[in-house]
C-alpha atoms as a PDB file:
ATOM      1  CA  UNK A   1     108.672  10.885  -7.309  1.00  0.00           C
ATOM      2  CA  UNK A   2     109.760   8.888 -10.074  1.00  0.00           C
ATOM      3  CA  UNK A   3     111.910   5.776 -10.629  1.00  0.00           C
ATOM      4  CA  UNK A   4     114.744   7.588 -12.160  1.00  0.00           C
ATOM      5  CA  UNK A   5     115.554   9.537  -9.217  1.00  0.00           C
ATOM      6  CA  UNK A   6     115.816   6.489  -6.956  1.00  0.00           C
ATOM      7  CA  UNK A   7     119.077   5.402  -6.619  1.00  0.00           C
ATOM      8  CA  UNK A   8     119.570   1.616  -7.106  1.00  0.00           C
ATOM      9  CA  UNK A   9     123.395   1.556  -4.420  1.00  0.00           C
ATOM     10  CA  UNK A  10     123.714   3.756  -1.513  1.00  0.00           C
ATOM     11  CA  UNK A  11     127.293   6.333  -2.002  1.00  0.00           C
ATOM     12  CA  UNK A  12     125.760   8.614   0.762  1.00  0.00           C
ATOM     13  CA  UNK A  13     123.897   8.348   3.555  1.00  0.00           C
ATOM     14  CA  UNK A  14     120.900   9.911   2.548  1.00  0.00           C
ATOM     15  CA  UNK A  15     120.426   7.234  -0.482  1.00  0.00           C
ATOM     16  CA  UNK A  16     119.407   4.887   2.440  1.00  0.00           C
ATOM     17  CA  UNK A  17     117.137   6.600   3.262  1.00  0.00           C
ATOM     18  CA  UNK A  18     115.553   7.192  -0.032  1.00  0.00           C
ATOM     19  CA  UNK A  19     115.567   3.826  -0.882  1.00  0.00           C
ATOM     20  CA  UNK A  20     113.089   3.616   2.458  1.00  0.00           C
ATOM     21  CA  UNK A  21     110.795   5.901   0.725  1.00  0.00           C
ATOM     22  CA  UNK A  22     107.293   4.560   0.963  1.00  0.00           C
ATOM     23  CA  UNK A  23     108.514   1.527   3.739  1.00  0.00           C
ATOM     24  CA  UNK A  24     107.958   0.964   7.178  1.00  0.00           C
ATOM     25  CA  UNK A  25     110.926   2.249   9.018  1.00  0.00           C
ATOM     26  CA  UNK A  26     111.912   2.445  12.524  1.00  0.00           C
ATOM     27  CA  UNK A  27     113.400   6.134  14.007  1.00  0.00           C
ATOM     28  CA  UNK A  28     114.928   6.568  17.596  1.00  0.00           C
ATOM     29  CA  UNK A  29     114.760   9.805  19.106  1.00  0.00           C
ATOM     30  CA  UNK A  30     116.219  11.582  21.665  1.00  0.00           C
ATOM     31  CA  UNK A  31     114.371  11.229  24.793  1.00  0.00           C
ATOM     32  CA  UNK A  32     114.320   7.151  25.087  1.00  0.00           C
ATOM     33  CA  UNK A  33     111.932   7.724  22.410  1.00  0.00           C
ATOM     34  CA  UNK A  34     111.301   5.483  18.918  1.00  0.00           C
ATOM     35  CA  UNK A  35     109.018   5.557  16.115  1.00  0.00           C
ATOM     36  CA  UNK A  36     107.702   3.098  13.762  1.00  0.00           C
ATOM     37  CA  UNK A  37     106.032   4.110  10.835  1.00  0.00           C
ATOM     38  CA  UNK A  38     105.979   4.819   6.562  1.00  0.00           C
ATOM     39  CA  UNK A  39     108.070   7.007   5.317  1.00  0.00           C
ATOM     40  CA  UNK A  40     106.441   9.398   3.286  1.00  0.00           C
ATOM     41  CA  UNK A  41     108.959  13.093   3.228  1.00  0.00           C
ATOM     42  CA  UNK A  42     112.471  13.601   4.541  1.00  0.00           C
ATOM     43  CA  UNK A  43     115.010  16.575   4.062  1.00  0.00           C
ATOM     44  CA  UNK A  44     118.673  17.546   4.412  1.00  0.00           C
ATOM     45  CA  UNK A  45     117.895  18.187   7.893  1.00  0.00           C
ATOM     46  CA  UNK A  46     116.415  14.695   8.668  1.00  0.00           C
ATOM     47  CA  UNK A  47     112.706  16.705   8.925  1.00  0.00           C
ATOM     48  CA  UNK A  48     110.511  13.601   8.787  1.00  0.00           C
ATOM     49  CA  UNK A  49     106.980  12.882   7.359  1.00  0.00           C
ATOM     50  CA  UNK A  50     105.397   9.592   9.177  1.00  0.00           C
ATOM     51  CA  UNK A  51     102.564   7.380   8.535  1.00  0.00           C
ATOM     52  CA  UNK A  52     101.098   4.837  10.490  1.00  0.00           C
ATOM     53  CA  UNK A  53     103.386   5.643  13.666  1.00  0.00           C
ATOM     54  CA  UNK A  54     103.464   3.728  16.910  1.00  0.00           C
ATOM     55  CA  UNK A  55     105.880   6.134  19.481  1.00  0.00           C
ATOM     56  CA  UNK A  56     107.231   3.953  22.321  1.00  0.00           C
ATOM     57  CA  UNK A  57     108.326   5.836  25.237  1.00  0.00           C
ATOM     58  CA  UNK A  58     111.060   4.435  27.841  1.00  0.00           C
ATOM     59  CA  UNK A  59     110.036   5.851  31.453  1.00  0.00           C
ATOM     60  CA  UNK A  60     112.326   5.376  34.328  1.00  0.00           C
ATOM     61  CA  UNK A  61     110.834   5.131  37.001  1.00  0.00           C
ATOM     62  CA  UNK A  62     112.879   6.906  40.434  1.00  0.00           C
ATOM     63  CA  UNK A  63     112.481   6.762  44.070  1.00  0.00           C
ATOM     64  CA  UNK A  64     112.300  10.092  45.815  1.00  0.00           C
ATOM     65  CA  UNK A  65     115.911   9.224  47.078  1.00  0.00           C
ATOM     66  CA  UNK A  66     116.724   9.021  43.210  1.00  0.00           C
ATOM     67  CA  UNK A  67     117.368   5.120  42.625  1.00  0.00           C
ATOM     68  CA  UNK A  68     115.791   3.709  39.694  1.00  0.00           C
ATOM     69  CA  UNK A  69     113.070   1.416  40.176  1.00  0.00           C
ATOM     70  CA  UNK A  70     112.510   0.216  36.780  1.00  0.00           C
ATOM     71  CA  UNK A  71     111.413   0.783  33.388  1.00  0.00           C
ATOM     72  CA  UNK A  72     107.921   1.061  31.282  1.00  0.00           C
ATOM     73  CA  UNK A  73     106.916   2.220  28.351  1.00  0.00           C
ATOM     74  CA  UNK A  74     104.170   4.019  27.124  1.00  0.00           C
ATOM     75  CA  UNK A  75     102.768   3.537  23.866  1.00  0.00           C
ATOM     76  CA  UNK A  76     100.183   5.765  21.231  1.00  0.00           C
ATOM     77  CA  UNK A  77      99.276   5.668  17.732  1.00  0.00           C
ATOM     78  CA  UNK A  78      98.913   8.135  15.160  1.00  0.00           C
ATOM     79  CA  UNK A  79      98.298   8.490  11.621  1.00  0.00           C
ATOM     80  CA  UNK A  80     100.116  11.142  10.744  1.00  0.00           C
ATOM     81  CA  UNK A  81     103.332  12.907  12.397  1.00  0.00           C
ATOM     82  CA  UNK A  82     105.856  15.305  11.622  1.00  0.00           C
ATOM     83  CA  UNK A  83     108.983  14.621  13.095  1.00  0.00           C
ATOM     84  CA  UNK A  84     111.887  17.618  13.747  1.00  0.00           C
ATOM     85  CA  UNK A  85     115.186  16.545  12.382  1.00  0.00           C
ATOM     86  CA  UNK A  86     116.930  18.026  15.396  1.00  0.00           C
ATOM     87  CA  UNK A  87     115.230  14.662  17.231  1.00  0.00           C
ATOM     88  CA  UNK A  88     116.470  11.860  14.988  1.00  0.00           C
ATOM     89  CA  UNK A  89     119.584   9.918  16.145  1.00  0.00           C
ATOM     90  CA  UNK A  90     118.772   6.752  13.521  1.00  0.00           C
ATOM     91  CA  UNK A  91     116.855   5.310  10.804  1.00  0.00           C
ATOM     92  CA  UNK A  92     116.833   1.976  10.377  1.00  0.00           C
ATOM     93  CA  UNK A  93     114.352  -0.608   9.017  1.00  0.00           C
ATOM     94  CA  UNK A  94     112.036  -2.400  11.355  1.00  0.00           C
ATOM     95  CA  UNK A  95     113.418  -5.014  13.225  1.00  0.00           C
ATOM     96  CA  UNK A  96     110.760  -8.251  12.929  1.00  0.00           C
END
C-alpha cells in the first residue's frame, strides 16, 4: 500500500484502523477473548490478518452448584492468525 492512500485524520471509523496498518494493536473478541498482535489485512467486514498474536482467554471457573469460583486465563502464541470479523467487538491500540 502506498502513502497516498493513508489518510492523515480519521472522518470514519475505518480510517482508524488504517492508520493501525502495520502496528501492534489490541482486538477483543467475543468469548472473554483478546488479541494482541500487527496488523497486517482488514476488510469492510472487520476480517482480520494478525501477526505476532498473543490470545488471552478469560475462564470462569463454576462449582457444580453453578457459583463462580474465580477467574484464569489461558494464554498461546502464534505467528500468524486470521481472525472472522463476525468476532471483533474493538480495536484499539495496545495499552502499555
Amino acid at each position: 500500500m502506498d502513502g497516498a492512500n493513508i489518510p492523515t485524520s480519521v472522518n470514519e471509523p475505518l480510517d482508524l484502523v488504517k492508520l493501525s496498518l502495520s502496528e501492534r494493536v489490541f482486538v477483543k473478541l467475543r468469548g472473554d477473548r483478546t488479541l494482541q498482535g500487527v496488523l497486517h489485512a482488514y476488510d469492510a467486514h472487520m476480517n482480520l490478518v494478525l501477526s505476532e498474536v498473543e490470545e488471552t482467554v478469560s475462564i470462569v471457573d463454576v462449582s457444580e452448584d453453578g457459583e463462580a469460583r474465580g477467574v484464569r486465563t489461558a494464554k498461546r502464541n502464534m505467528d500468524m492468525l486470521f481472525v472472522r470479523g463476525d468476532a471483533v467487538i474493538m480495536i484499539a491500540p495496545p495499552s502499555n
